[in-house]
PDB file of N, CA and C in Angstrom:
ATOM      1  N   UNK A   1       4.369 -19.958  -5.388  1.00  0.00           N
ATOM      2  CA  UNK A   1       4.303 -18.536  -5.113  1.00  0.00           C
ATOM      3  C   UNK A   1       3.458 -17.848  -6.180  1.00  0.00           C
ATOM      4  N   UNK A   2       2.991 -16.931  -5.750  1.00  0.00           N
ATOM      5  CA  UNK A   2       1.696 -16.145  -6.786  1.00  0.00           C
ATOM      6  C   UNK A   2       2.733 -14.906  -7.500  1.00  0.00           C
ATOM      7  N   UNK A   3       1.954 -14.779  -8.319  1.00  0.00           N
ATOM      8  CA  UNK A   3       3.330 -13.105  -8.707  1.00  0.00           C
ATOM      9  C   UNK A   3       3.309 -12.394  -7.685  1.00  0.00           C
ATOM     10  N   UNK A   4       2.586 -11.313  -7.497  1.00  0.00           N
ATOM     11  CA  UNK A   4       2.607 -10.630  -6.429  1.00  0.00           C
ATOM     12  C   UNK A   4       3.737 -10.925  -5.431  1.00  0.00           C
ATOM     13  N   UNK A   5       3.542 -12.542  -4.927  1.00  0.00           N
ATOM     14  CA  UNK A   5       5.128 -12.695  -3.900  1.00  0.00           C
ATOM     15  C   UNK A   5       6.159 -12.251  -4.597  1.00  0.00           C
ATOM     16  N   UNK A   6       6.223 -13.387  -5.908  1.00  0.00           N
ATOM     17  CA  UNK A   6       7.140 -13.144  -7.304  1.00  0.00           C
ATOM     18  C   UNK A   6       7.750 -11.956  -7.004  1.00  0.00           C
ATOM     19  N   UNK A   7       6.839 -10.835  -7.069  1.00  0.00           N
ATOM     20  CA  UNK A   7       7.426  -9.241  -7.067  1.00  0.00           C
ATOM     21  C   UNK A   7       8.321  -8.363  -6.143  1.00  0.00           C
ATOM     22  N   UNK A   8       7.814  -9.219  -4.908  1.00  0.00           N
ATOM     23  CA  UNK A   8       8.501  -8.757  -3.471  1.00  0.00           C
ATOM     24  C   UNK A   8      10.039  -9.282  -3.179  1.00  0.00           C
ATOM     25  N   UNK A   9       9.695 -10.972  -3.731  1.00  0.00           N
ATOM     26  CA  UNK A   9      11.254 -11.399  -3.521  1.00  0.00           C
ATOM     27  C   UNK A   9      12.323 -11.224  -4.449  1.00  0.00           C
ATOM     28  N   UNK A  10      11.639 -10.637  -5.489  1.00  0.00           N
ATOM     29  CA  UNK A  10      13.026 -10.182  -6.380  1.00  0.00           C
ATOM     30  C   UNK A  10      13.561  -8.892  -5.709  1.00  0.00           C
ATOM     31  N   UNK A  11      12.824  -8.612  -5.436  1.00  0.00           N
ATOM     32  CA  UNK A  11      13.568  -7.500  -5.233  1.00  0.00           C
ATOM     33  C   UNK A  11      14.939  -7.047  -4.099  1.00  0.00           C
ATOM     34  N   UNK A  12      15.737  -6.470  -4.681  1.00  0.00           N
ATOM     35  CA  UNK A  12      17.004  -6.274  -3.682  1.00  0.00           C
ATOM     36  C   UNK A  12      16.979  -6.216  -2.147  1.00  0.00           C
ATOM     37  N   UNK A  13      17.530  -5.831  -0.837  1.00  0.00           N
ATOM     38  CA  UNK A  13      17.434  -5.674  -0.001  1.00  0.00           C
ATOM     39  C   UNK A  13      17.765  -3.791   0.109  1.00  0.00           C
ATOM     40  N   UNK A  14      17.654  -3.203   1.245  1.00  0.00           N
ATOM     41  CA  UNK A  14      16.545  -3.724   2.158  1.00  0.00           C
ATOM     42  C   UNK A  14      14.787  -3.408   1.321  1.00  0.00           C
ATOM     43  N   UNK A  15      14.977  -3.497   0.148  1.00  0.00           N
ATOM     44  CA  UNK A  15      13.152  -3.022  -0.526  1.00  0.00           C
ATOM     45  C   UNK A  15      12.963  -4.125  -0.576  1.00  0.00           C
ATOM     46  N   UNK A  16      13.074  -5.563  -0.048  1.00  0.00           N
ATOM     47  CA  UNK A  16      12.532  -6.982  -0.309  1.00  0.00           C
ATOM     48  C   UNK A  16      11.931  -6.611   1.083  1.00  0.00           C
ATOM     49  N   UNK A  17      12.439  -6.215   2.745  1.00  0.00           N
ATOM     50  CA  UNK A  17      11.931  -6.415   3.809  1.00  0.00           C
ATOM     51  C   UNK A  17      10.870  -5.703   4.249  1.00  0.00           C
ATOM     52  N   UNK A  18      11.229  -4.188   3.448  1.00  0.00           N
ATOM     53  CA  UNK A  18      10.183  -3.284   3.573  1.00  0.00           C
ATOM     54  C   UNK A  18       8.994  -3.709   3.436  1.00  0.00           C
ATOM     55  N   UNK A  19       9.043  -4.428   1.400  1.00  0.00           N
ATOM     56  CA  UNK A  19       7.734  -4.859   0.934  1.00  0.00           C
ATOM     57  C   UNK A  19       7.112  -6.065   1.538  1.00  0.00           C
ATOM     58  N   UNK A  20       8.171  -6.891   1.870  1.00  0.00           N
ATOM     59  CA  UNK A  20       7.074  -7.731   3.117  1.00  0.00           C
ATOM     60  C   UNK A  20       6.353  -7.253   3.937  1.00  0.00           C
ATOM     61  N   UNK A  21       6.924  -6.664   5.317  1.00  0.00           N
ATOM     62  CA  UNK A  21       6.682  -6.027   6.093  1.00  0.00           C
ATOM     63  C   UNK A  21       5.197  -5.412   5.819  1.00  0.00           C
ATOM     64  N   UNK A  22       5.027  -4.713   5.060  1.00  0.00           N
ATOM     65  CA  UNK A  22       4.276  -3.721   4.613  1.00  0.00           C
ATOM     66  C   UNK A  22       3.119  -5.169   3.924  1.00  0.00           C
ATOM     67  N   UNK A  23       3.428  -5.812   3.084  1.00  0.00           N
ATOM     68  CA  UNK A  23       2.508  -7.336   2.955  1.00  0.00           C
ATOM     69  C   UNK A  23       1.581  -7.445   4.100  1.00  0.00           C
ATOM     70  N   UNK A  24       2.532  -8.252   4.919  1.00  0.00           N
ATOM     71  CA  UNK A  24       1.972  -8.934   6.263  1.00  0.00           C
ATOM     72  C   UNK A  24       1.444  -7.562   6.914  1.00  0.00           C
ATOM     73  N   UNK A  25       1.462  -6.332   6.936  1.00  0.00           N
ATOM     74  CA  UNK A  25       0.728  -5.564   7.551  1.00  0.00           C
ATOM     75  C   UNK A  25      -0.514  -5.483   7.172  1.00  0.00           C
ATOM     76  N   UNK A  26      -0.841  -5.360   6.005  1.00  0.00           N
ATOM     77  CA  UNK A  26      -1.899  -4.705   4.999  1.00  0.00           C
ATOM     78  C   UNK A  26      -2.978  -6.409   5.168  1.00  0.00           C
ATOM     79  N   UNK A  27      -2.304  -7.457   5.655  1.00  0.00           N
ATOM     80  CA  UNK A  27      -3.056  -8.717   5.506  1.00  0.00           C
ATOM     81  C   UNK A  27      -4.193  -8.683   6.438  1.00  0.00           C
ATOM     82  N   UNK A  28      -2.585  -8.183   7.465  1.00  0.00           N
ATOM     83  CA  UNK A  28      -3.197  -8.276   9.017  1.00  0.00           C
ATOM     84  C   UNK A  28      -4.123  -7.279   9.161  1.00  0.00           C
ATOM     85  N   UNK A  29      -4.093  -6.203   8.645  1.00  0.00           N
ATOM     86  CA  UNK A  29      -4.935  -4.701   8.776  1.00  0.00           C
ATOM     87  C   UNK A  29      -6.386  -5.650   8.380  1.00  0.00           C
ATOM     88  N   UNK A  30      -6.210  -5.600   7.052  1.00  0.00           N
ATOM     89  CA  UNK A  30      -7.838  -5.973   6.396  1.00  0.00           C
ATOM     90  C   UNK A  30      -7.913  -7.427   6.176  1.00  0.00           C
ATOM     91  N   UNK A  31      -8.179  -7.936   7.130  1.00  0.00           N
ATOM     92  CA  UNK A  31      -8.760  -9.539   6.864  1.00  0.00           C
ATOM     93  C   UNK A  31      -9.319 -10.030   5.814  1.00  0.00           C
ATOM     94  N   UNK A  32      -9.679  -9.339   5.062  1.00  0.00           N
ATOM     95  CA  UNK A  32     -10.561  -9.311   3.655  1.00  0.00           C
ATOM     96  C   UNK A  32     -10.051  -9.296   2.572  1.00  0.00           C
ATOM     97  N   UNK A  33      -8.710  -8.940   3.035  1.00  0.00           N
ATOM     98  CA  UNK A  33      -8.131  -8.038   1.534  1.00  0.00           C
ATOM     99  C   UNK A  33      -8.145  -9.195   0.524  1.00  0.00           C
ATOM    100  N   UNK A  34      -7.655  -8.964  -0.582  1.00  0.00           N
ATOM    101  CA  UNK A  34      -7.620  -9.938  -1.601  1.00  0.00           C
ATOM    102  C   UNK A  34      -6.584  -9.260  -2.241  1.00  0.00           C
ATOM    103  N   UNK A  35      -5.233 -10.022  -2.741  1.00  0.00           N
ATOM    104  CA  UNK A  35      -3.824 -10.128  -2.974  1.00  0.00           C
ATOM    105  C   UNK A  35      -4.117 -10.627  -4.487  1.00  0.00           C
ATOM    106  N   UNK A  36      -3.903  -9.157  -4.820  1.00  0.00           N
ATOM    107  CA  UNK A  36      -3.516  -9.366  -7.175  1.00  0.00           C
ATOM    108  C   UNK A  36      -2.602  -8.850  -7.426  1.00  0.00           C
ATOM    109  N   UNK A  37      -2.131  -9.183  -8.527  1.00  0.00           N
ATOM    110  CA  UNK A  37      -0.974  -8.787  -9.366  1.00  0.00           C
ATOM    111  C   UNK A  37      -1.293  -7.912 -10.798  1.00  0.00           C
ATOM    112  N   UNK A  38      -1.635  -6.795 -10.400  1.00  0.00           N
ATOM    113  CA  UNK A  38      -2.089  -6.006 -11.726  1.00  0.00           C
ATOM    114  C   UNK A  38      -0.853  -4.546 -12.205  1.00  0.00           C
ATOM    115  N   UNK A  39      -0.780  -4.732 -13.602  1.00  0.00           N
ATOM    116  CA  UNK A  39      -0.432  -3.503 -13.987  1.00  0.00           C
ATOM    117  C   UNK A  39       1.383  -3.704 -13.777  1.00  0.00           C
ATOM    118  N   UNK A  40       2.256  -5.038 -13.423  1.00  0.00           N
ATOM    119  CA  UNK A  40       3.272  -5.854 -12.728  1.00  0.00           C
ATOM    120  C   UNK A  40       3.284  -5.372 -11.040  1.00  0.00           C
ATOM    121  N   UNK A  41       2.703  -5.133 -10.155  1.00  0.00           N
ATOM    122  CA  UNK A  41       2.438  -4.831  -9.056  1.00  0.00           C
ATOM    123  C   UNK A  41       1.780  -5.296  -8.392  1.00  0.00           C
ATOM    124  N   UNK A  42       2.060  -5.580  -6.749  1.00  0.00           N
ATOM    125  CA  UNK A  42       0.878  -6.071  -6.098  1.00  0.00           C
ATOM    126  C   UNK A  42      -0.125  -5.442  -5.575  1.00  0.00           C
ATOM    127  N   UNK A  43      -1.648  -5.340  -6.115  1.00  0.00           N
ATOM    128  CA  UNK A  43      -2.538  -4.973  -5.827  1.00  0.00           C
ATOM    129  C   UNK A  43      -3.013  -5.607  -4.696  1.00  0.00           C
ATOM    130  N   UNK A  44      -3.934  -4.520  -4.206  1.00  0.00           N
ATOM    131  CA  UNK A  44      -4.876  -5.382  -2.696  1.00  0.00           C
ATOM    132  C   UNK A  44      -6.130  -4.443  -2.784  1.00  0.00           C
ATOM    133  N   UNK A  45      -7.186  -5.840  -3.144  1.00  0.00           N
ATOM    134  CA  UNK A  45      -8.595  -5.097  -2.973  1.00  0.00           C
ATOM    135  C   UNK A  45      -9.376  -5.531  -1.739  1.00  0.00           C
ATOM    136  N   UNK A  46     -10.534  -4.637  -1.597  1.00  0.00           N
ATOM    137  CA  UNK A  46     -11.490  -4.406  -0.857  1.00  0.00           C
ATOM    138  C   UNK A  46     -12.828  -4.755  -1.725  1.00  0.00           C
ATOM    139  N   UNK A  47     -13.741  -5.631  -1.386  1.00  0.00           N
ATOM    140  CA  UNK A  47     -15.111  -6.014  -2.124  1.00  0.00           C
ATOM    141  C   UNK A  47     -14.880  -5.429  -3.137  1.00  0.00           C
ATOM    142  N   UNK A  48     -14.086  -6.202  -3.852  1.00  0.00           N
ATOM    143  CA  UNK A  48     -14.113  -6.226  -5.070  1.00  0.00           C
ATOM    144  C   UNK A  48     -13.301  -4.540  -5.823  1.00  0.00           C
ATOM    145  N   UNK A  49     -12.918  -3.813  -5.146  1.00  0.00           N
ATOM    146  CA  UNK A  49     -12.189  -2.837  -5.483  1.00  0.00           C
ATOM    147  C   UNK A  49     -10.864  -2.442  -5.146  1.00  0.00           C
ATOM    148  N   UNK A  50     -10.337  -1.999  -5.898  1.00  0.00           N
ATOM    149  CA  UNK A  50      -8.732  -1.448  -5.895  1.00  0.00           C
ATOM    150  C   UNK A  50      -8.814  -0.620  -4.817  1.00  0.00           C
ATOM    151  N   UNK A  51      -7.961  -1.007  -3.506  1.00  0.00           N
ATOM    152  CA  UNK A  51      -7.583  -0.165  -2.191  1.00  0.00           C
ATOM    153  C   UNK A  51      -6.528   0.436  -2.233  1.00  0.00           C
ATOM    154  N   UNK A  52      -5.054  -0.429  -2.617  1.00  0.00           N
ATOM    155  CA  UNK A  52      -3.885  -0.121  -2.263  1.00  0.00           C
ATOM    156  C   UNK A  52      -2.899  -0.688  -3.138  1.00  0.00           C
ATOM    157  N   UNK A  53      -1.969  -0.288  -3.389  1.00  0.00           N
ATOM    158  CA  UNK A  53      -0.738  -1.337  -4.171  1.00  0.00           C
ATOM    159  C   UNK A  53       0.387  -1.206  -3.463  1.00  0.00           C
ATOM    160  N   UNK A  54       1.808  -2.147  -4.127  1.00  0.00           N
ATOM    161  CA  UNK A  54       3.028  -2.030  -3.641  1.00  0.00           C
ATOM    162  C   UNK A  54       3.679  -1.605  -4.611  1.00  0.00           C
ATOM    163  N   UNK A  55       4.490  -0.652  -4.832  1.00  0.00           N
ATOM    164  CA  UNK A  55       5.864  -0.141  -6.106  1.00  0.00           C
ATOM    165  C   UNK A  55       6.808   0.000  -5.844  1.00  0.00           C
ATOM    166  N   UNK A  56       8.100  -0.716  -5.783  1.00  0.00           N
ATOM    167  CA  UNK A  56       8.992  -0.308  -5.734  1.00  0.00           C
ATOM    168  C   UNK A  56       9.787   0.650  -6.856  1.00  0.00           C
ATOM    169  N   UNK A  57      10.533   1.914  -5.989  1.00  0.00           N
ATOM    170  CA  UNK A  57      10.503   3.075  -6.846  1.00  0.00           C
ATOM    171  C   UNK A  57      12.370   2.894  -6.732  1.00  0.00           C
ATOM    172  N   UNK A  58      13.208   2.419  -6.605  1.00  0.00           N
ATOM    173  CA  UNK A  58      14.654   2.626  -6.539  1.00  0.00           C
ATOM    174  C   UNK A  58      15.115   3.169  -5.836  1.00  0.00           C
ATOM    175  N   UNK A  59      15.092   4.319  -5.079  1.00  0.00           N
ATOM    176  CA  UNK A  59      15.146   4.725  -3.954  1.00  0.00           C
ATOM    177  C   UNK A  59      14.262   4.790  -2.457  1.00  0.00           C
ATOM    178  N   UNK A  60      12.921   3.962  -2.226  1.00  0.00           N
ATOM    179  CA  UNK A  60      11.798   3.970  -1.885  1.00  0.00           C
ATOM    180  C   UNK A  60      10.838   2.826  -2.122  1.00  0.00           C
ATOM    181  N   UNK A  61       9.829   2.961  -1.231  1.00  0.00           N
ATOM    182  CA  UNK A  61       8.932   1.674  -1.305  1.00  0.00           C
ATOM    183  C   UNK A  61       7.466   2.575  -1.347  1.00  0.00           C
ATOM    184  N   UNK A  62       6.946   2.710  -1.979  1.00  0.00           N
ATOM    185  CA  UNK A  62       5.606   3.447  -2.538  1.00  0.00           C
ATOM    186  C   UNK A  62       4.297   2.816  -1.788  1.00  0.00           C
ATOM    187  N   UNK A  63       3.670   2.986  -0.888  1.00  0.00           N
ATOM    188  CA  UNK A  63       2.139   2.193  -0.538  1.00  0.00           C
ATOM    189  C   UNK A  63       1.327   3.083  -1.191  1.00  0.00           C
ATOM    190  N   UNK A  64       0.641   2.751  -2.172  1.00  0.00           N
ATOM    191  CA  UNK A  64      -0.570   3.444  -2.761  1.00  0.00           C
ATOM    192  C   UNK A  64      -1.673   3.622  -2.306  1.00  0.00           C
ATOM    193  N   UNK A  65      -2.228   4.863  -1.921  1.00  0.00           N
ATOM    194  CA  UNK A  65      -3.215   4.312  -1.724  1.00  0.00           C
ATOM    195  C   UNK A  65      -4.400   4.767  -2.800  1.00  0.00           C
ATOM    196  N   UNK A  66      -4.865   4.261  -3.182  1.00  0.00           N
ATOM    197  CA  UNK A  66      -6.311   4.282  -4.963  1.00  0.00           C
ATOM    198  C   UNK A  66      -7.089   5.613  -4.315  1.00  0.00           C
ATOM    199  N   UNK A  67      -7.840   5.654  -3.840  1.00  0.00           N
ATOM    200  CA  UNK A  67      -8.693   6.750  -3.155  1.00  0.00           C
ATOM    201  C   UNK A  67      -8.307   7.420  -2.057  1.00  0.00           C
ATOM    202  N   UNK A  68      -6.926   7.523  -2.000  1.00  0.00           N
ATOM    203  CA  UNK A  68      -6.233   8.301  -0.983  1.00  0.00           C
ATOM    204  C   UNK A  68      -6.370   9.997  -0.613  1.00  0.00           C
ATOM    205  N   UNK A  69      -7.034  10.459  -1.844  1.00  0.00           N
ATOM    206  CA  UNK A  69      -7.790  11.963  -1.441  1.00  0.00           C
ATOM    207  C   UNK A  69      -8.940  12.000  -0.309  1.00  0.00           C
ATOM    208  N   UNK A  70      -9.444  11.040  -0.417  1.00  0.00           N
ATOM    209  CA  UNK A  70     -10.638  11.116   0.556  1.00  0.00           C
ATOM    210  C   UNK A  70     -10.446  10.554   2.055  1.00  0.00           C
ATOM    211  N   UNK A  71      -9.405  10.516   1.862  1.00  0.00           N
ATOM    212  CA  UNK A  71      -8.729   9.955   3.448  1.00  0.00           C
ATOM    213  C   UNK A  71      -8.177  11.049   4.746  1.00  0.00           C
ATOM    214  N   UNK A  72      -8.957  11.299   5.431  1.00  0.00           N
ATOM    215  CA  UNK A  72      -9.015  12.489   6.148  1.00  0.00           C
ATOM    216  C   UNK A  72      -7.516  12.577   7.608  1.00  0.00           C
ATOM    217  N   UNK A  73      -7.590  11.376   7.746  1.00  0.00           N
ATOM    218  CA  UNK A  73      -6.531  11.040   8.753  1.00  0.00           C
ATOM    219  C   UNK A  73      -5.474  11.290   8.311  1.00  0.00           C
ATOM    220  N   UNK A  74      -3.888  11.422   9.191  1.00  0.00           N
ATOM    221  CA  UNK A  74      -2.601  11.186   8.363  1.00  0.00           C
ATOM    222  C   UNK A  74      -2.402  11.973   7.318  1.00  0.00           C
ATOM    223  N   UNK A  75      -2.894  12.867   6.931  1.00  0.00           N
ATOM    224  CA  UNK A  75      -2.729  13.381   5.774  1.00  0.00           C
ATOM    225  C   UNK A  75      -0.660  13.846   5.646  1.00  0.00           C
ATOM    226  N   UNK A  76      -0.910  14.171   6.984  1.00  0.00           N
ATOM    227  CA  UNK A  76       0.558  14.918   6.657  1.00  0.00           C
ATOM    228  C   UNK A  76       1.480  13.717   6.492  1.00  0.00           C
ATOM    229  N   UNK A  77       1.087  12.620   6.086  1.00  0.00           N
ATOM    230  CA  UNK A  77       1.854  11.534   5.943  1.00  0.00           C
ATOM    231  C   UNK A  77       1.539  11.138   4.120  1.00  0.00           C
ATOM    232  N   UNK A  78       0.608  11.383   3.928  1.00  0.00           N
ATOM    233  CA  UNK A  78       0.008  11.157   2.493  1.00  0.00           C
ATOM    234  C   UNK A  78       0.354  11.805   1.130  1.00  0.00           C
ATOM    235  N   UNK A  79       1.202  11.883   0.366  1.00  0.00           N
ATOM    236  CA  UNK A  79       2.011  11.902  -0.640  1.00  0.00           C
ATOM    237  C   UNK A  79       1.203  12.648  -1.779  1.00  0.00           C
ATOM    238  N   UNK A  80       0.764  13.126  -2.408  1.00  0.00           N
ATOM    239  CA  UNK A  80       0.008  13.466  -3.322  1.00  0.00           C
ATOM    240  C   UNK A  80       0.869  13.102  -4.892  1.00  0.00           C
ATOM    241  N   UNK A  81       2.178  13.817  -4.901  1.00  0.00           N
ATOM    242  CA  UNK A  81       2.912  14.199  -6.375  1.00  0.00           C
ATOM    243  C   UNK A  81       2.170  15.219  -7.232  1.00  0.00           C
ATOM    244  N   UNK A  82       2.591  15.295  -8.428  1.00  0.00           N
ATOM    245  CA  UNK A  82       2.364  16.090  -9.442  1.00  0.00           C
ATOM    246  C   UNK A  82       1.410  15.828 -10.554  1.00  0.00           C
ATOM    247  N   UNK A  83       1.135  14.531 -10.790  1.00  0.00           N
ATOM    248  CA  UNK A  83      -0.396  14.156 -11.825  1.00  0.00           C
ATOM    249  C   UNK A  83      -1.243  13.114 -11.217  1.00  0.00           C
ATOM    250  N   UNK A  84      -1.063  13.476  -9.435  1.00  0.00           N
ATOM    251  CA  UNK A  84      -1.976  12.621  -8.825  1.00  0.00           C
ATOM    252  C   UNK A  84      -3.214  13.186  -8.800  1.00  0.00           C
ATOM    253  N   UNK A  85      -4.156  12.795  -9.273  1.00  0.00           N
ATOM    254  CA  UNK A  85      -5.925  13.240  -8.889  1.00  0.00           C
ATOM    255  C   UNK A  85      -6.347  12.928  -7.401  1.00  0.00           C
ATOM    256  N   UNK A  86      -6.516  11.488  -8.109  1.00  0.00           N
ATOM    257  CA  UNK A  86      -7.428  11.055  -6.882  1.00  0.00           C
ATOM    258  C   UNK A  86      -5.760   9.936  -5.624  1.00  0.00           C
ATOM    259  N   UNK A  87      -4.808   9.362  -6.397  1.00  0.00           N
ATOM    260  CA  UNK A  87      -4.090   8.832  -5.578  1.00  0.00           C
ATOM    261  C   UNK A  87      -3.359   9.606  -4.667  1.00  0.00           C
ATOM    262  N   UNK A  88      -3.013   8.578  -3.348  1.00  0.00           N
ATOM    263  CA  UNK A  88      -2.164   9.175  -2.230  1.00  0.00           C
ATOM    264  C   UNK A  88      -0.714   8.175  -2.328  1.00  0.00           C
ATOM    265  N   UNK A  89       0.100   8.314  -1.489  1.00  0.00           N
ATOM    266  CA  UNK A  89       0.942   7.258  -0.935  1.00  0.00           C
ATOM    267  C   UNK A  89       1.419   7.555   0.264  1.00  0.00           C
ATOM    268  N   UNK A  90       2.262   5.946   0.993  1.00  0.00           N
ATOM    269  CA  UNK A  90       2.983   6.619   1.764  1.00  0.00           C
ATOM    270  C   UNK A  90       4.540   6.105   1.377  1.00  0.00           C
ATOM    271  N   UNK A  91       5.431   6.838   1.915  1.00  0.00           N
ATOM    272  CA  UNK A  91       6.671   6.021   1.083  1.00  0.00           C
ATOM    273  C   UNK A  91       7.812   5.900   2.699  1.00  0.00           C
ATOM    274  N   UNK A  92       8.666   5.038   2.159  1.00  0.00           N
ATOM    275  CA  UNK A  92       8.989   4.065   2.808  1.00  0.00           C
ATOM    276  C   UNK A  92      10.926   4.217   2.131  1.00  0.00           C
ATOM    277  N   UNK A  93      11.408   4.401   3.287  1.00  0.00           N
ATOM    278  CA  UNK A  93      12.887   4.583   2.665  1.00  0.00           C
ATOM    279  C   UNK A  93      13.925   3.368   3.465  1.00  0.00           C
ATOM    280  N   UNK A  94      13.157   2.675   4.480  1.00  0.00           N
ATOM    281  CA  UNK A  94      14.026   1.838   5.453  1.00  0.00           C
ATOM    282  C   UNK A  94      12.639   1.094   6.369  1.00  0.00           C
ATOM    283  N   UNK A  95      13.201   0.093   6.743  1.00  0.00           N
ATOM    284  CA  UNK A  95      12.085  -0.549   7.724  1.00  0.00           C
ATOM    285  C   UNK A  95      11.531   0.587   8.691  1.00  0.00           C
ATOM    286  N   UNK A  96      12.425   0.977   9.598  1.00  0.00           N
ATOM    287  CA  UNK A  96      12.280   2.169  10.243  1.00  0.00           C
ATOM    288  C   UNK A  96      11.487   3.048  10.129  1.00  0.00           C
ATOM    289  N   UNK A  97      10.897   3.502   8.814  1.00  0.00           N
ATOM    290  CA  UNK A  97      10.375   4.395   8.765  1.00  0.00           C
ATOM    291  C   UNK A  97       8.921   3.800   8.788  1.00  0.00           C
ATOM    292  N   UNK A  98       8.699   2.859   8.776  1.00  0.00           N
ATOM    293  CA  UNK A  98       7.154   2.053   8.951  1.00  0.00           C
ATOM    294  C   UNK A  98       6.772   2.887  10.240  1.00  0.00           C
ATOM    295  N   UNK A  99       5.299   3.338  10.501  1.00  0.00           N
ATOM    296  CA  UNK A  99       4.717   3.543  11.379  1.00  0.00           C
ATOM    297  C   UNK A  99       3.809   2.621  11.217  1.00  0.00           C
ATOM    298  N   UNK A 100       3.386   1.563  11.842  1.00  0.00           N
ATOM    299  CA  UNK A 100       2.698   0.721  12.248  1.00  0.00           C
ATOM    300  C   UNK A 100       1.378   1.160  12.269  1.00  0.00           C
ATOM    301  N   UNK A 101       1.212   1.956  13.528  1.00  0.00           N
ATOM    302  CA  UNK A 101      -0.230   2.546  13.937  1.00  0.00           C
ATOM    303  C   UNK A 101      -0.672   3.571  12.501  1.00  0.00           C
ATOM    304  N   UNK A 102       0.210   4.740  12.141  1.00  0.00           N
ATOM    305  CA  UNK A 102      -0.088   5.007  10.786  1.00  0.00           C
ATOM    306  C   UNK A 102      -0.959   4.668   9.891  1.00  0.00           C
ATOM    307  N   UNK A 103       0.091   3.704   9.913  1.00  0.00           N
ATOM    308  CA  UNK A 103      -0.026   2.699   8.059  1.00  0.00           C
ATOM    309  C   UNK A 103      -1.612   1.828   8.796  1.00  0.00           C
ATOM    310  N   UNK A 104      -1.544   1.187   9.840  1.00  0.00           N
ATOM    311  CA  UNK A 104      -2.899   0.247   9.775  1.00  0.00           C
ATOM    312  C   UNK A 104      -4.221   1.482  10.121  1.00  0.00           C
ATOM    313  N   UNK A 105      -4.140   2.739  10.460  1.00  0.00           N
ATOM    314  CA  UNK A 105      -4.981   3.664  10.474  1.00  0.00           C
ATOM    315  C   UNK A 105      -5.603   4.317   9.003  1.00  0.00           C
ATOM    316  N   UNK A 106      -4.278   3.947   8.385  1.00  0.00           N
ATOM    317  CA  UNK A 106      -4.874   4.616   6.574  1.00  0.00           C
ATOM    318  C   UNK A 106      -5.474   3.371   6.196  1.00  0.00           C
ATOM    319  N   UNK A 107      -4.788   2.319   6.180  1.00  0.00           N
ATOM    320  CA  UNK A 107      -5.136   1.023   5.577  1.00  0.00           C
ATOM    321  C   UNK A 107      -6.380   1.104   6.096  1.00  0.00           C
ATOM    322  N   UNK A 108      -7.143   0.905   7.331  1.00  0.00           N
ATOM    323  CA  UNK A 108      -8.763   0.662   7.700  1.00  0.00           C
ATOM    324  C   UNK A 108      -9.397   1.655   7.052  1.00  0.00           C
ATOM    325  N   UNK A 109      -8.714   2.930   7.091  1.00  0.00           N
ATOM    326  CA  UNK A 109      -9.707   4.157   6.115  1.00  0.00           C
ATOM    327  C   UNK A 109     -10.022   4.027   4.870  1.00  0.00           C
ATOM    328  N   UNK A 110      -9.017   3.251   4.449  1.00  0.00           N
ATOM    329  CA  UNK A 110      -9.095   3.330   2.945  1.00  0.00           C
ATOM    330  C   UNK A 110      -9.939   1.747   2.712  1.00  0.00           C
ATOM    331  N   UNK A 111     -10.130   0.728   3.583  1.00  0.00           N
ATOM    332  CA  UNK A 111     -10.623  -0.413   3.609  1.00  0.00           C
ATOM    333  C   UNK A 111     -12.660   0.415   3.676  1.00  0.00           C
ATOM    334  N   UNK A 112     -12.247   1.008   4.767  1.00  0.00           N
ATOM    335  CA  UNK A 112     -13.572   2.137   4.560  1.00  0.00           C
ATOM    336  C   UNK A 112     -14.253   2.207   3.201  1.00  0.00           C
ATOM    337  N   UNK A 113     -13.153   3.246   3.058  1.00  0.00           N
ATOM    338  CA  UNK A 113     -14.211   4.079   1.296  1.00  0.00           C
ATOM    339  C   UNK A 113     -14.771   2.880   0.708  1.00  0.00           C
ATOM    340  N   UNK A 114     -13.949   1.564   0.154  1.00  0.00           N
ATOM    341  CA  UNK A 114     -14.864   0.670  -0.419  1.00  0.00           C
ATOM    342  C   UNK A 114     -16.018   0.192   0.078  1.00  0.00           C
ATOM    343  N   UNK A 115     -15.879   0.205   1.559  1.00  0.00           N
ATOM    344  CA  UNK A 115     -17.534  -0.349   1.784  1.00  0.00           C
ATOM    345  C   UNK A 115     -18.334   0.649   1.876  1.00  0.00           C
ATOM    346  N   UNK A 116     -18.005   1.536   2.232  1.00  0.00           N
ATOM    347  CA  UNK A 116     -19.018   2.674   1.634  1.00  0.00           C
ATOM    348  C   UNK A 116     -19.696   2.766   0.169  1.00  0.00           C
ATOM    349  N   UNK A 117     -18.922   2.721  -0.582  1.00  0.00           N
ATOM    350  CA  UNK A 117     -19.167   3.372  -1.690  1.00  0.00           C
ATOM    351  C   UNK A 117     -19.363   2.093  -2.678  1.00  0.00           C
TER     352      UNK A 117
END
């Protein structure tokens, strides 16, 4: 197992199923992606750049997204906080709350900005 898994299966239930879930989505979304472990978190890049991460927050499951300001879709789903610049998220309190179509609609946008830019 790579860390990154490392990170998912420690973790308690139900934030172990979420963060799978949300894994195997983000795989399936971007065929490309590339699965790191930076910063103790699992990162997922795009040619060579930081797209997205996983955090588990104790109450919540955090999807990051790195350049999530420039993401025009979903917004009313997109998280900003209080010393976010440029990051978004989406957060995640139960399997349930996964939107599928959502989450793989930000994920391709945000798979976007890197090949753009």
């Amino acid at each position: 197992m790579n860390p990154a898994e490392d990170y998912i299966i420690s973790k308690p239930e139900p934030w172990r199923s979420i963060l799978m879930e949300l894994q195997v989505i983000i795989k399936h979304t971007i065929p490309e992606v590339e699965e790191q472990f930076k910063w103790h978190l699992p990162f997922y890049s795009v040619h060579g750049k930081m797209c997205c991460f996983l955090n588990f927050r104790k109450t919540f499951v955090d999807l990051g997204i790195t350049s999530g300001i420039h993401i025009d879709i979903h917004k009313e789903h997109l998280i900003a906080g209080e010393k976010r610049k440029t990051l978004r998220s989406l957060r995640y309190y139960s399997l349930e709350d996964i939107d599928v179509e959502v989450l793989q609609n930000v994920l391709k946008a945000a798979a976007n900005l890197n090949k753009k830019s």
